[in-house]
C-alpha atoms as a PDB file:
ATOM      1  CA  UNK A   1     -46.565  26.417 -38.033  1.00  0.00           C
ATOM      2  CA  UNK A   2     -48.300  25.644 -34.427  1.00  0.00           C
ATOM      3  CA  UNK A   3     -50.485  22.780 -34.989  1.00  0.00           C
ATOM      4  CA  UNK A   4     -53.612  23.223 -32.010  1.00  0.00           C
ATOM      5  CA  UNK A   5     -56.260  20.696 -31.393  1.00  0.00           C
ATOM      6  CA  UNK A   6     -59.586  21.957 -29.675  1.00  0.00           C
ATOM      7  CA  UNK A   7     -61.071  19.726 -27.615  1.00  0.00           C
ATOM      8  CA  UNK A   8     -64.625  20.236 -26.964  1.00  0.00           C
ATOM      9  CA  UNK A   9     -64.478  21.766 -30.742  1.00  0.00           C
ATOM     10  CA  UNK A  10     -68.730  22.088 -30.578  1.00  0.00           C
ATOM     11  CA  UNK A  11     -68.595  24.002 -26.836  1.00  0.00           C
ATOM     12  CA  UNK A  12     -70.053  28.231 -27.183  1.00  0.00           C
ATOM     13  CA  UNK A  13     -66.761  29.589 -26.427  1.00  0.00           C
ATOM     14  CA  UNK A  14     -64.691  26.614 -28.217  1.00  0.00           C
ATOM     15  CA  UNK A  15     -66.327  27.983 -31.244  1.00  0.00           C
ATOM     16  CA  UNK A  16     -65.959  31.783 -30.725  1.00  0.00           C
ATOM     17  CA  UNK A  17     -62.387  30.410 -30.497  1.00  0.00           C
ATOM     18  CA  UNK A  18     -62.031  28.565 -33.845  1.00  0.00           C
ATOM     19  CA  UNK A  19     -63.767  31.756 -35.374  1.00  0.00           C
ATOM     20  CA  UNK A  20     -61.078  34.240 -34.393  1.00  0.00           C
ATOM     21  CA  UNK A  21     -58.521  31.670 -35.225  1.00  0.00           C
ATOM     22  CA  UNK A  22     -59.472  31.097 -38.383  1.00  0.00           C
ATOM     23  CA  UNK A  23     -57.702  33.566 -40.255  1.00  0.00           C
ATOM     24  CA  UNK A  24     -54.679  32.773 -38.297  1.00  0.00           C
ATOM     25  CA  UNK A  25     -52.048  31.240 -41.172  1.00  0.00           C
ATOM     26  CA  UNK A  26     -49.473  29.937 -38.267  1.00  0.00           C
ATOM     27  CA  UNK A  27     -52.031  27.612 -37.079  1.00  0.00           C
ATOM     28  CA  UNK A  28     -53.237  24.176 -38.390  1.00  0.00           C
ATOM     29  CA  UNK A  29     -56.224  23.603 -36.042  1.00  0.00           C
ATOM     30  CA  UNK A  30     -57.793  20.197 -35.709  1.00  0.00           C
ATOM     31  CA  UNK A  31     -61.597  20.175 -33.889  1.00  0.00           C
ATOM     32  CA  UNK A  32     -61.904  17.041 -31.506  1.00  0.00           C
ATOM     33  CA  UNK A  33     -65.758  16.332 -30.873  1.00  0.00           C
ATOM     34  CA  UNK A  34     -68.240  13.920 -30.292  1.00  0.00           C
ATOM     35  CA  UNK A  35     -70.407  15.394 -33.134  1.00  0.00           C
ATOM     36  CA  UNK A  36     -69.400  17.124 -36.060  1.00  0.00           C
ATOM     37  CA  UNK A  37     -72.949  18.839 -36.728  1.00  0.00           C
ATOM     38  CA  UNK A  38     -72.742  20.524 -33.774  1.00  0.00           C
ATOM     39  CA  UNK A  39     -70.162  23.023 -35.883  1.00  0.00           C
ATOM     40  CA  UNK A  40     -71.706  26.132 -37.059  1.00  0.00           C
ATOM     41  CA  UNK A  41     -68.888  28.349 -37.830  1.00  0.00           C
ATOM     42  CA  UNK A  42     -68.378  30.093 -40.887  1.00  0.00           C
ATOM     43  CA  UNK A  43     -65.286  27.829 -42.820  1.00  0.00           C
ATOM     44  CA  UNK A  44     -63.810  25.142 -41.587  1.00  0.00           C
ATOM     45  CA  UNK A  45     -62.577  23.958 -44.717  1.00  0.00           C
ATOM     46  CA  UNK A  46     -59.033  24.381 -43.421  1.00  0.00           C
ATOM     47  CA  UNK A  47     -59.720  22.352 -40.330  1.00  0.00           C
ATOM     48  CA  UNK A  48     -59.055  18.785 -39.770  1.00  0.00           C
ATOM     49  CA  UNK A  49     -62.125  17.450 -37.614  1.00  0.00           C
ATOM     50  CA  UNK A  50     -62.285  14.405 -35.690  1.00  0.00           C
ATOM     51  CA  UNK A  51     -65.267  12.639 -34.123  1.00  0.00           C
ATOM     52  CA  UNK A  52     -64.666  11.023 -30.815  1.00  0.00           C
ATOM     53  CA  UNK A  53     -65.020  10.835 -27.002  1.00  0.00           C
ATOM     54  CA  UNK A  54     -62.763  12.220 -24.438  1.00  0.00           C
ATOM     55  CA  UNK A  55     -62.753   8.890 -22.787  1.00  0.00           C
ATOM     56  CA  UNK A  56     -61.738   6.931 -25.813  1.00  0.00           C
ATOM     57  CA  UNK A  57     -57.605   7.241 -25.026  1.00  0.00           C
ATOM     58  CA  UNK A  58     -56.559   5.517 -28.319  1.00  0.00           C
ATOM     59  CA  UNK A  59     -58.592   8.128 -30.430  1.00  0.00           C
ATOM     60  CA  UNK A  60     -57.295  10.858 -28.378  1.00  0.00           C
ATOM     61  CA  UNK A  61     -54.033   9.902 -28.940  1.00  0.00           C
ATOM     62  CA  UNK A  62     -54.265   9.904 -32.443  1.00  0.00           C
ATOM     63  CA  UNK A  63     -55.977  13.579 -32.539  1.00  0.00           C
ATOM     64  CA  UNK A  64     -53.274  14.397 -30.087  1.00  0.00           C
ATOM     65  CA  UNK A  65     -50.213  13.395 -32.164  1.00  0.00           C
ATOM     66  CA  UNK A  66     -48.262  15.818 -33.556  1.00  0.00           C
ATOM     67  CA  UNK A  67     -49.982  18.782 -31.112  1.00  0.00           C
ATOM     68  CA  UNK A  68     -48.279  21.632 -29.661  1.00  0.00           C
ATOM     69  CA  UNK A  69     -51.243  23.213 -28.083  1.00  0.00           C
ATOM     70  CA  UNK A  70     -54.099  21.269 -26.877  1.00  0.00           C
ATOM     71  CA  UNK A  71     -57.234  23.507 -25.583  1.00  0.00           C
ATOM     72  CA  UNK A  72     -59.701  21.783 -23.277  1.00  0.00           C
ATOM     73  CA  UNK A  73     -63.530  22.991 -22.258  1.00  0.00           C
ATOM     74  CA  UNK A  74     -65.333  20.131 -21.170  1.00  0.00           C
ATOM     75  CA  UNK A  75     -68.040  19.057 -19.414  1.00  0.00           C
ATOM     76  CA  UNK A  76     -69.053  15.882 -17.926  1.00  0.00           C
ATOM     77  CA  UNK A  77     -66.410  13.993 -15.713  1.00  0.00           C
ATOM     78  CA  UNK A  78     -63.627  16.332 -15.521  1.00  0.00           C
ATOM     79  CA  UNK A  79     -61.289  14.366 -13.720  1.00  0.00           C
ATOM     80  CA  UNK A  80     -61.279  11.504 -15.439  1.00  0.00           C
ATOM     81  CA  UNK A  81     -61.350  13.730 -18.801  1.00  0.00           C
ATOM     82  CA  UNK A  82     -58.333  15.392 -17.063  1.00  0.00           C
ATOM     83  CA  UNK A  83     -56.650  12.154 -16.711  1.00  0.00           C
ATOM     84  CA  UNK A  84     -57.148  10.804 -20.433  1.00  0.00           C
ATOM     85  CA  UNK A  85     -56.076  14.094 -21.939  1.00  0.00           C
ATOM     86  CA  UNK A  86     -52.514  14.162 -19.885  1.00  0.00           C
ATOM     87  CA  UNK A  87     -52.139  10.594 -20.503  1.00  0.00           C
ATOM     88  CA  UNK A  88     -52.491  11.045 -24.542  1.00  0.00           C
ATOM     89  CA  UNK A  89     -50.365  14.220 -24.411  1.00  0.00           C
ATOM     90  CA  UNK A  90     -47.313  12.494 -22.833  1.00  0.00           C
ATOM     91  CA  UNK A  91     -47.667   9.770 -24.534  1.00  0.00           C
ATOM     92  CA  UNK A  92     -47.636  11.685 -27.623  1.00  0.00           C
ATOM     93  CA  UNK A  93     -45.471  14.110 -26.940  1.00  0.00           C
ATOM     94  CA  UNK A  94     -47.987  17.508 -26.323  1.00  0.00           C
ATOM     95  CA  UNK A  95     -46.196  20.474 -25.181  1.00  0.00           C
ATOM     96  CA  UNK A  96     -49.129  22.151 -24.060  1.00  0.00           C
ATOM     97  CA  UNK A  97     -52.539  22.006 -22.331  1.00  0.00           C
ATOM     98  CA  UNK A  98     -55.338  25.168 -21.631  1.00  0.00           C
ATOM     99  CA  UNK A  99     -58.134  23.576 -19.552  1.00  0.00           C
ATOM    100  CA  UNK A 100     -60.652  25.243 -18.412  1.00  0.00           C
ATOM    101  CA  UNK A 101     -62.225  24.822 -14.905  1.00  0.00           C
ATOM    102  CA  UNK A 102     -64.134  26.937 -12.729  1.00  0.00           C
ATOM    103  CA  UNK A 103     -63.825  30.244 -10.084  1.00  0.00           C
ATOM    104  CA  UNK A 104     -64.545  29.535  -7.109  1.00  0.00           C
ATOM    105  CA  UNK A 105     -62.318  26.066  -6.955  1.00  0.00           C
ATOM    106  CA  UNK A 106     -59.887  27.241  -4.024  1.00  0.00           C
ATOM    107  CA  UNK A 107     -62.636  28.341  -1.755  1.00  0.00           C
ATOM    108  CA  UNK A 108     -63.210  26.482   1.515  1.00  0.00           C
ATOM    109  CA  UNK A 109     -65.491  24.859   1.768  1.00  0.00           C
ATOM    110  CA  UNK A 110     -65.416  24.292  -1.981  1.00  0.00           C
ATOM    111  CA  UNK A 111     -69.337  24.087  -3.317  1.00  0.00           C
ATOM    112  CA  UNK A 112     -69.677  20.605  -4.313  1.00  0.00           C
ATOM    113  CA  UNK A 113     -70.760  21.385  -7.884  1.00  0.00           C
ATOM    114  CA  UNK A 114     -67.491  22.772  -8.073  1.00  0.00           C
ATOM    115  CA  UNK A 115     -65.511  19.648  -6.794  1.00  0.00           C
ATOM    116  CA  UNK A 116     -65.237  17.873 -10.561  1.00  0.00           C
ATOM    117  CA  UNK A 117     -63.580  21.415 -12.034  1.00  0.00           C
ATOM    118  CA  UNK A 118     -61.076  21.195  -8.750  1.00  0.00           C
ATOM    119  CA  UNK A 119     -59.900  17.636  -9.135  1.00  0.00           C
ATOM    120  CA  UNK A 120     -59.617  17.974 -12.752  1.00  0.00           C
ATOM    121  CA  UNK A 121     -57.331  20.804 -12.120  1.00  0.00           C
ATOM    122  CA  UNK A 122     -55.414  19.467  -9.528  1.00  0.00           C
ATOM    123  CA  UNK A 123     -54.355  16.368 -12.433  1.00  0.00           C
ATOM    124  CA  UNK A 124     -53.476  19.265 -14.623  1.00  0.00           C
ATOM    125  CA  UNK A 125     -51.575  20.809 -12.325  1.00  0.00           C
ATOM    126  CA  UNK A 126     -49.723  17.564 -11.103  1.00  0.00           C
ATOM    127  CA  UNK A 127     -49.152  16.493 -15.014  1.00  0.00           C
ATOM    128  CA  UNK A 128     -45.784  17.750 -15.398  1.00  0.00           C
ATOM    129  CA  UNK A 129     -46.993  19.213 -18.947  1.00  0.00           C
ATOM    130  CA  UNK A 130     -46.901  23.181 -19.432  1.00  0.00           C
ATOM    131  CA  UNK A 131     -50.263  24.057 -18.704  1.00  0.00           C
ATOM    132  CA  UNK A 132     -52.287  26.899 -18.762  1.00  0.00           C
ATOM    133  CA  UNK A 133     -55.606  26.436 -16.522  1.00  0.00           C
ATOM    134  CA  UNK A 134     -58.389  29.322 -16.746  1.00  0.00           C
ATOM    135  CA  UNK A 135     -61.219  30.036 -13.972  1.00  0.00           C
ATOM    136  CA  UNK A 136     -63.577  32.139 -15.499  1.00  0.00           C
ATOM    137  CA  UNK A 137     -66.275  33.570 -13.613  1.00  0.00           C
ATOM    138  CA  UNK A 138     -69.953  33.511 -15.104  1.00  0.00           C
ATOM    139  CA  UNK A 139     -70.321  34.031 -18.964  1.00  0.00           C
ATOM    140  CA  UNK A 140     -72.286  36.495 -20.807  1.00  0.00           C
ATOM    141  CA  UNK A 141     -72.999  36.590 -24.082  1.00  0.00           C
ATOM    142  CA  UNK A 142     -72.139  40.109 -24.389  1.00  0.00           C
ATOM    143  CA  UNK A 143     -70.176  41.274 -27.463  1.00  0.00           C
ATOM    144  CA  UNK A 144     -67.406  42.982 -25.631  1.00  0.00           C
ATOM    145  CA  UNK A 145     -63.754  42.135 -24.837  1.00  0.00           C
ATOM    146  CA  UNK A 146     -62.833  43.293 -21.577  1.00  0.00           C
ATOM    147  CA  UNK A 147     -61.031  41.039 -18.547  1.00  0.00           C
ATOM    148  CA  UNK A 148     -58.364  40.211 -16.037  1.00  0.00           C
ATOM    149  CA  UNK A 149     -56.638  38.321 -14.655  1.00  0.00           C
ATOM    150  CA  UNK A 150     -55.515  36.745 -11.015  1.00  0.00           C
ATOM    151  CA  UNK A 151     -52.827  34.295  -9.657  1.00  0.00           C
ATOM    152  CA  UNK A 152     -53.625  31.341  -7.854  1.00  0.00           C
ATOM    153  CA  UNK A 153     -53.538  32.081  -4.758  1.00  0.00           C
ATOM    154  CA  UNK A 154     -54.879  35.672  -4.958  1.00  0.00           C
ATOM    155  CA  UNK A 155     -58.568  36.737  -4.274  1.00  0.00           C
ATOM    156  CA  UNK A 156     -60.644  36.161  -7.437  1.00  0.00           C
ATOM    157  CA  UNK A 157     -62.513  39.121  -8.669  1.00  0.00           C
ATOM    158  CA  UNK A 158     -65.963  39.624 -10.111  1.00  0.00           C
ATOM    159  CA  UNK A 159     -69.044  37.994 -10.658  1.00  0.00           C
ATOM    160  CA  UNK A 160     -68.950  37.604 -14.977  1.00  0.00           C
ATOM    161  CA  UNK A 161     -67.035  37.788 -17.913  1.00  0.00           C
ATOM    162  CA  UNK A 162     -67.803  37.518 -21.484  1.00  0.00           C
ATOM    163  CA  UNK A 163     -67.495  34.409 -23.689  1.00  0.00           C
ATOM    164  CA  UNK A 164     -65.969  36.316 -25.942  1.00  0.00           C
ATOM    165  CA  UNK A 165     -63.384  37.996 -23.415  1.00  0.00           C
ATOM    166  CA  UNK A 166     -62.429  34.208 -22.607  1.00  0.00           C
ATOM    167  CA  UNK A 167     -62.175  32.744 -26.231  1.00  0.00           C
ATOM    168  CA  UNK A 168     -59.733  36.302 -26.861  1.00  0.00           C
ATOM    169  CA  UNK A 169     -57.514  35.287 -23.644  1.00  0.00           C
ATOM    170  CA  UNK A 170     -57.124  31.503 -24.759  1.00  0.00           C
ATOM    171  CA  UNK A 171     -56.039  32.540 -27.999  1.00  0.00           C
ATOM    172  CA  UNK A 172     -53.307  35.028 -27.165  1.00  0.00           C
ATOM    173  CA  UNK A 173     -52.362  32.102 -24.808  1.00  0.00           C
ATOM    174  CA  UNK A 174     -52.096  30.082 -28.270  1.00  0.00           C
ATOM    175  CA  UNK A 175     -50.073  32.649 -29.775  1.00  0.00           C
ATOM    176  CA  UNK A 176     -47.804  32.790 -26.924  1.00  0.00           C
ATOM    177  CA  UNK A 177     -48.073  29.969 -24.540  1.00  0.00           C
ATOM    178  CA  UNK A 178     -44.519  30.061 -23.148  1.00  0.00           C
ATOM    179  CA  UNK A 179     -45.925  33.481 -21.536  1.00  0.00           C
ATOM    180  CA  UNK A 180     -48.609  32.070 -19.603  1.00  0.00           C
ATOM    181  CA  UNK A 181     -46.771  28.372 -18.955  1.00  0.00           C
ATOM    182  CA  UNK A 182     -47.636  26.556 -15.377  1.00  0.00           C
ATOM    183  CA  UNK A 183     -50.404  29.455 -14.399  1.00  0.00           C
ATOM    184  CA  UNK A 184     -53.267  29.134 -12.970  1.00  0.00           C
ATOM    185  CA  UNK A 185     -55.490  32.238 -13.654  1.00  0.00           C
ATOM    186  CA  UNK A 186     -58.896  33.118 -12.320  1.00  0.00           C
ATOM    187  CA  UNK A 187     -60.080  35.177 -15.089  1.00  0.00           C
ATOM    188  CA  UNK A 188     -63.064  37.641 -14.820  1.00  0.00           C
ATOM    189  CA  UNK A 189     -64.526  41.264 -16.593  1.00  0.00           C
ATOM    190  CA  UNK A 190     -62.924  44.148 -14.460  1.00  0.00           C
ATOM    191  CA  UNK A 191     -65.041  46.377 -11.737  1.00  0.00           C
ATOM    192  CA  UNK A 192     -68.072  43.663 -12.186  1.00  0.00           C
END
């Protein structure tokens, strides 16, 4: 049994995510959030769900005990957020962090609106922690699965990409995380 904790739980694509894990009976999934009531999915009677702030470590930590995947897609201060969620996860013994930043984050000159998804991805990166960070391009609401991938390091490709494209990559990445350890992948709908 892989035990998962979603950070972000009440997030659009967090929640496309806890839908098409639901029926998933390897997983125990616990839903980290500020506020439960933003949850609208259709049973999460099997889910353990935990009100709290990013920023309050000791909380974290507890919702972080016991982990072996924690999934990240935040807003607000990134870095920071970054920061508190390694911190928890080593002190608690997390194998395994998705985070979620931004496309665009390598370019120079970076856009300053992108600087927060950067930094928080460079303290990712630096953590030590397998990690899998994801820089989607614009989302879409579109009902379609369809996407690629791209190193670090390589050109980043097209403009947009589904939410539901991105909540189906960061779950295969929860089925098999030792396949997509220490990448950084710009992620994106092909030909867009």
């Amino acid at each position: 049994m892989t035990n998962v904790l979603i950070i972000g739980a009440g997030g659009g694509i967090a929640q496309i995510v806890i839908d098409l894990l639901l029926d998933n009976k390897d997983l125990n999934l616990t839903l980290y959030l500020r506020n439960a009531k933003k949850l609208v999915n259709k049973d999460l009677s099997k889910c353990r769900i935990v009100e709290g702030d990013v920023m309050d470590l000791e909380k974290l930590k507890e919702a972080t005990k016991g982990q072996d995947i924690v999934y990240a897609n935040l807003t607000g201060d990134l870095e920071n957020m970054a920061k508190n969620i390694v911190k928890a996860m080593k002190e608690t013994g997390g194998k395994h962090l998705i985070f979620i930043s931004s496309i665009g984050i390598y370019d120079t000159p970076i856009k300053s609106v992108l600087v927060p998804y950067r930094k928080a991805a460079d303290v990712v990166e630096a953590s030590g922690l397998d990690y899998t960070i994801l820089r989607p391009t614009w989302f879409t609401t579109t009902n379609e699965v369809d996407y690629e991938t791209t190193r670090k390091g390589e050109p980043e490709k097209g403009s947009v990409i589904s939410r539901k494209s991105l909540a189906t990559l960061i779950t295969k990445i929860m089925e098999s995380p030792e396949k997509y350890a220490r990448e950084n992948l710009g992620v994106n709908k092909p030909n867009s």
